[in-house]
N, C-alpha and C. Protein backbone atom coordinates (compact mmCIF):
# COMPACT_ATOMS: atom_id res chain seq x y z
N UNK A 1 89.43 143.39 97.96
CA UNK A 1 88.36 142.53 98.42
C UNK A 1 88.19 142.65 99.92
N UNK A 2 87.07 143.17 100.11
CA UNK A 2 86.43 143.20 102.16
C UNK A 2 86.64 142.04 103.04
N UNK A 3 87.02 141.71 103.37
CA UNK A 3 87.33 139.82 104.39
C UNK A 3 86.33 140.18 105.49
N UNK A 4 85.24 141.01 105.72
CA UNK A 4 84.29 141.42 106.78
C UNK A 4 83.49 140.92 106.38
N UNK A 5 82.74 140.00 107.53
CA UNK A 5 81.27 139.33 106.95
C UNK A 5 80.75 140.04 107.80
N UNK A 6 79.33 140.40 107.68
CA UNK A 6 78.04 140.60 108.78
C UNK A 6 77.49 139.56 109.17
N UNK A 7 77.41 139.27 110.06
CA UNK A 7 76.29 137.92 110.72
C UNK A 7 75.44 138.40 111.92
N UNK A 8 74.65 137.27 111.84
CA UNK A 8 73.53 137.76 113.16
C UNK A 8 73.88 136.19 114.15
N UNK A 9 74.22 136.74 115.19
CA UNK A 9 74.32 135.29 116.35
C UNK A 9 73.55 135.38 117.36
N UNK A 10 72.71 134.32 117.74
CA UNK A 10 71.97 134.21 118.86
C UNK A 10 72.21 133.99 119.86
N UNK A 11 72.08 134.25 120.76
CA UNK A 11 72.77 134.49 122.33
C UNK A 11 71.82 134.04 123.12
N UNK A 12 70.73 133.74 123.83
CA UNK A 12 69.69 133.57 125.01
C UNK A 12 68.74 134.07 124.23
N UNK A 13 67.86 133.43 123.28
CA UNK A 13 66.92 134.01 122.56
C UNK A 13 67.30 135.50 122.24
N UNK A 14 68.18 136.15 122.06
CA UNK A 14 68.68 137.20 121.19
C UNK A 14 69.40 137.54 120.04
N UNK A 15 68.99 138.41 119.26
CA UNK A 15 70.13 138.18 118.28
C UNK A 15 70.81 139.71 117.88
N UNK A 16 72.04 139.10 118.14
CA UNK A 16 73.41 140.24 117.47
C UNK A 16 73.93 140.03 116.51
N UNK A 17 73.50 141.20 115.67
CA UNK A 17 74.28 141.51 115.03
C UNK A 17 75.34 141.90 115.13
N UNK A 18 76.33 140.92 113.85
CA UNK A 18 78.43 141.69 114.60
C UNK A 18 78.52 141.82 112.70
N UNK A 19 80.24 142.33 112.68
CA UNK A 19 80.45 142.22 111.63
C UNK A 19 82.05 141.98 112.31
N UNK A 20 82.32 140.60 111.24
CA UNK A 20 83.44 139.96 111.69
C UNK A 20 84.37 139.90 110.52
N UNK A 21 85.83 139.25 110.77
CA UNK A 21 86.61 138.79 109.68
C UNK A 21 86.37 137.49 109.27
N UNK A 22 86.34 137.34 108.18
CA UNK A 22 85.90 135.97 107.68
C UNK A 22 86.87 134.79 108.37
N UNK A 23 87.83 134.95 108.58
CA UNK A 23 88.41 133.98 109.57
C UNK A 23 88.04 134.01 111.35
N UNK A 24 86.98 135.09 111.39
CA UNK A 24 86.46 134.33 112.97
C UNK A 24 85.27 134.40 112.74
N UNK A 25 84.55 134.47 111.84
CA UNK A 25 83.12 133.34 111.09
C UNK A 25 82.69 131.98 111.99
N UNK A 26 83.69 131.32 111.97
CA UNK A 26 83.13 129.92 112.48
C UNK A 26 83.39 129.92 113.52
N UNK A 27 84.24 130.60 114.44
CA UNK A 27 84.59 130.58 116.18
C UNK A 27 83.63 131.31 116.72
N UNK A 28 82.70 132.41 116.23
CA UNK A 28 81.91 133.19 116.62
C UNK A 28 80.55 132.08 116.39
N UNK A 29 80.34 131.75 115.93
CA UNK A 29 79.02 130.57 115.89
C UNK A 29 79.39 129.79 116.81
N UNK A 30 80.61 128.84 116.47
CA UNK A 30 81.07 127.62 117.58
C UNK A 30 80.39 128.46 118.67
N UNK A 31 81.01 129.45 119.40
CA UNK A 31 81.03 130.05 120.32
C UNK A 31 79.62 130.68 121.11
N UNK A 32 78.65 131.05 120.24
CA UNK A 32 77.73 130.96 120.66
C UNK A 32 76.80 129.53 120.64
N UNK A 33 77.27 128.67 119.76
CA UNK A 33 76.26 127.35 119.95
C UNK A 33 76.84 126.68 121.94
N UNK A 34 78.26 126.82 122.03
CA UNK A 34 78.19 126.50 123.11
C UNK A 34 77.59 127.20 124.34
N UNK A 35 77.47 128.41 124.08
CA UNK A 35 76.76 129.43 125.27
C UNK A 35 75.69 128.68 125.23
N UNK A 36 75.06 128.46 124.62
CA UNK A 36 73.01 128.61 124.48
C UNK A 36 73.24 126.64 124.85
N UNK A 37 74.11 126.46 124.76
CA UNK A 37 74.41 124.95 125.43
C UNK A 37 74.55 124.88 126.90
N UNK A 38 75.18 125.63 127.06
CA UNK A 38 75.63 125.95 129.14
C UNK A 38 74.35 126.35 129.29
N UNK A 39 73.65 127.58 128.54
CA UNK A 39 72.46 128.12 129.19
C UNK A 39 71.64 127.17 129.42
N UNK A 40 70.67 126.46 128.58
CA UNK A 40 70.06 125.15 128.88
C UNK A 40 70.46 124.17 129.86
N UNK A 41 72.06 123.87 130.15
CA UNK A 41 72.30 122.93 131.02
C UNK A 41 71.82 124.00 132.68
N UNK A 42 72.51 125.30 132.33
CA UNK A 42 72.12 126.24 133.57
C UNK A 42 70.86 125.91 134.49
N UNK A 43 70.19 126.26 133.56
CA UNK A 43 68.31 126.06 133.55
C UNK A 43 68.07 124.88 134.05
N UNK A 44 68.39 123.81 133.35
CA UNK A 44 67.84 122.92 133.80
C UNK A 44 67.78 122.24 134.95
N UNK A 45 69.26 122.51 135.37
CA UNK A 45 69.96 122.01 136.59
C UNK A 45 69.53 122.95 138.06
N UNK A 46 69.35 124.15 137.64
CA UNK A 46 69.59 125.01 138.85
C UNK A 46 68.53 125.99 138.79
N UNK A 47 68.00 126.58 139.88
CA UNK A 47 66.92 127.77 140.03
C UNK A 47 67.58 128.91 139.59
N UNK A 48 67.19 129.38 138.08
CA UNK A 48 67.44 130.71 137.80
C UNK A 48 66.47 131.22 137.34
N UNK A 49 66.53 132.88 138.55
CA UNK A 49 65.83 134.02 138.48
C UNK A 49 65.95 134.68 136.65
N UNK A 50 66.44 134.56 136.45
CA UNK A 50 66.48 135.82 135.14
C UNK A 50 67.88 135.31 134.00
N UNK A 51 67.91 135.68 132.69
CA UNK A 51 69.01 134.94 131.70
C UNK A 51 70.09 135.49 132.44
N UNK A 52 70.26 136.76 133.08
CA UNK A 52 71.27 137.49 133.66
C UNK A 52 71.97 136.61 134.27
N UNK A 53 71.15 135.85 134.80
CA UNK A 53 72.26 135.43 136.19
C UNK A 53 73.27 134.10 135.29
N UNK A 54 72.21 133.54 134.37
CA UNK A 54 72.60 132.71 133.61
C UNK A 54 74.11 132.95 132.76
N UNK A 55 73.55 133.96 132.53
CA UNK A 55 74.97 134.57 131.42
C UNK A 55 75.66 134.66 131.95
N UNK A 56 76.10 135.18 133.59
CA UNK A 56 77.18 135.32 134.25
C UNK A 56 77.54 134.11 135.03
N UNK A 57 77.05 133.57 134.95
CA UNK A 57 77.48 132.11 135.46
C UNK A 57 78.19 131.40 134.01
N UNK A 58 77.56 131.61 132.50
CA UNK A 58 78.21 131.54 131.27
C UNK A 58 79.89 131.67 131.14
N UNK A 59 79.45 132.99 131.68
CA UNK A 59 80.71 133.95 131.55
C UNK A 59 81.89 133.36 132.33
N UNK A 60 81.27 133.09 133.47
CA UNK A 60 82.53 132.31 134.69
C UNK A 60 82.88 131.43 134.75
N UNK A 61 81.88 130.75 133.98
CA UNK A 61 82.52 129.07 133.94
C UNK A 61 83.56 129.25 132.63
N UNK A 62 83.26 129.98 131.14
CA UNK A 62 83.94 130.07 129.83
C UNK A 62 85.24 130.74 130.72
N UNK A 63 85.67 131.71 131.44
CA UNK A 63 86.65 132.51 132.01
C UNK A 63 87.40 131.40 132.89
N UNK A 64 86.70 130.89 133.56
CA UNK A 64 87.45 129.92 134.65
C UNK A 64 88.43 128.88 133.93
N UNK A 65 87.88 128.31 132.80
CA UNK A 65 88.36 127.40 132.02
C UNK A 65 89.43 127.80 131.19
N UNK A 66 89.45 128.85 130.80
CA UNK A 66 90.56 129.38 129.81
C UNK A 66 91.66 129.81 131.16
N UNK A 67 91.24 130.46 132.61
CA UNK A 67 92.18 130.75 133.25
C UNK A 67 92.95 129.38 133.31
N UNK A 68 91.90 128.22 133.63
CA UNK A 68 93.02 127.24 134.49
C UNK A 68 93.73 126.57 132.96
N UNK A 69 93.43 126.55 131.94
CA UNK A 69 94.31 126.41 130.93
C UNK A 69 95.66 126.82 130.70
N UNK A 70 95.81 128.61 131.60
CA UNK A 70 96.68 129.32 131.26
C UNK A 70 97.47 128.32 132.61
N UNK A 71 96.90 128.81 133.36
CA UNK A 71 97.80 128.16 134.82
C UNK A 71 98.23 126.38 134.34
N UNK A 72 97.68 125.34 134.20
CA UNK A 72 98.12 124.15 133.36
C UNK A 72 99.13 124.33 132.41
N UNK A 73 99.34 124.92 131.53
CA UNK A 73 100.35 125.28 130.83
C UNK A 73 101.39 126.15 131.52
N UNK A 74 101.20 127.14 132.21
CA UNK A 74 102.29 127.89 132.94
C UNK A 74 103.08 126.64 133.42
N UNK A 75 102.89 125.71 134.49
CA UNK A 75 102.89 124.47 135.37
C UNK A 75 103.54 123.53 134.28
N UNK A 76 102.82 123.30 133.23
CA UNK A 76 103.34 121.78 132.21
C UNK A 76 104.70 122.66 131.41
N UNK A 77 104.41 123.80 131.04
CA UNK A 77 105.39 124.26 130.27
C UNK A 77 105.77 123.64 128.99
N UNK A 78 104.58 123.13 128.51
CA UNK A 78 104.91 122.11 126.96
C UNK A 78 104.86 123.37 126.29
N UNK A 79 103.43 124.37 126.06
CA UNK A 79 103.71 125.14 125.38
C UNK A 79 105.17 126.14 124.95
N UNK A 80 105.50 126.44 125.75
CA UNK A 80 106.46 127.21 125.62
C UNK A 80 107.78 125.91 125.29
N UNK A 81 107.81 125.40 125.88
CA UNK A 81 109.15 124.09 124.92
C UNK A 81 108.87 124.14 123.90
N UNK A 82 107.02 124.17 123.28
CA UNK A 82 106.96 123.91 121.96
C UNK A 82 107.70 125.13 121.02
N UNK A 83 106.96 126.09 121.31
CA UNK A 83 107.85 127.71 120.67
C UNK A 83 109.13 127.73 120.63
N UNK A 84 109.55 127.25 121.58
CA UNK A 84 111.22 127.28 122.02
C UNK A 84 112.02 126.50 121.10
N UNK A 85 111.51 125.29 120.62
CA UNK A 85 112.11 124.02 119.66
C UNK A 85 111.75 124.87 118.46
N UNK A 86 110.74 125.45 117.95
CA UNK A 86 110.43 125.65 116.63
C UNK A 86 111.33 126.72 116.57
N UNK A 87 111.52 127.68 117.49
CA UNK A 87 112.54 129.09 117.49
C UNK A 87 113.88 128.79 116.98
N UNK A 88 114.60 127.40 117.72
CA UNK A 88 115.49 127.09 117.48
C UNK A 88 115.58 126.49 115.83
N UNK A 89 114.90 125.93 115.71
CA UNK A 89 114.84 124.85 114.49
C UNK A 89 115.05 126.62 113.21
N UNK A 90 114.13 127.44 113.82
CA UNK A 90 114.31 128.58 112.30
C UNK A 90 115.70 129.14 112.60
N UNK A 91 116.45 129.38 114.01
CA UNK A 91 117.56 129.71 114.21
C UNK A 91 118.44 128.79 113.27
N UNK A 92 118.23 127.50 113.60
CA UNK A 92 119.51 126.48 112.79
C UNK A 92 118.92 126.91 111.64
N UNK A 93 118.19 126.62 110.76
CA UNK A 93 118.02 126.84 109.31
C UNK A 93 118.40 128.32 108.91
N UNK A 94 118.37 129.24 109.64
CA UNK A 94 119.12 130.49 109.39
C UNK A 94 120.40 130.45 109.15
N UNK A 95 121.39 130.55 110.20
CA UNK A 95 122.66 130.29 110.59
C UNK A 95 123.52 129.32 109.07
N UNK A 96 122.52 127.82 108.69
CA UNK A 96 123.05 127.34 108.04
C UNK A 96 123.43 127.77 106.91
């Protein structure tokens, strides 16, 4: 059985065609409903020349946010305690 869907997603009044795994189906929509969400807030808020500039301002704000996520977590270090406890926990249930 194929787990590849084809879909068409809209981007700035465009549409792409992708062909995805059925488990990133719904992150690839999520993902563009929020673009075409920033784009509109873009627009509305600020003088833009062309979707270009839009999209890259898209792009930097979606990039900026996932960077300072990484850096917040580097800093909090929950994530990695979290891995670290579960590592251990399959270590003890091994061992036993």
């Amino acid at each position: 059985m194929d787990d590849k869907l084809k879909i068409k997603i809209s981007i700035a009044d465009r549409v792409y065609p992708l062909t995805v795994n059925m488990s990133q189906e719904e992150g690839m929509r999520s993902a563009s409903k929020k673009i075409d969400i920033m784009i509109k807030q873009f627009e509305e808020n600020y003088a833009v020349r062309d979707k270009q500039d839009v999209l890259a301002m898209c792009a930097l704000q979606f990039a900026s946010q996932l960077e300072q996520k990484n850096v917040d977590n580097a800093i909090d270090g929950t994530e990695s305690i979290e891995r670290l406890t579960k590592i251990n926990e399959l270590l003890d249930q091994y061992l036993k």
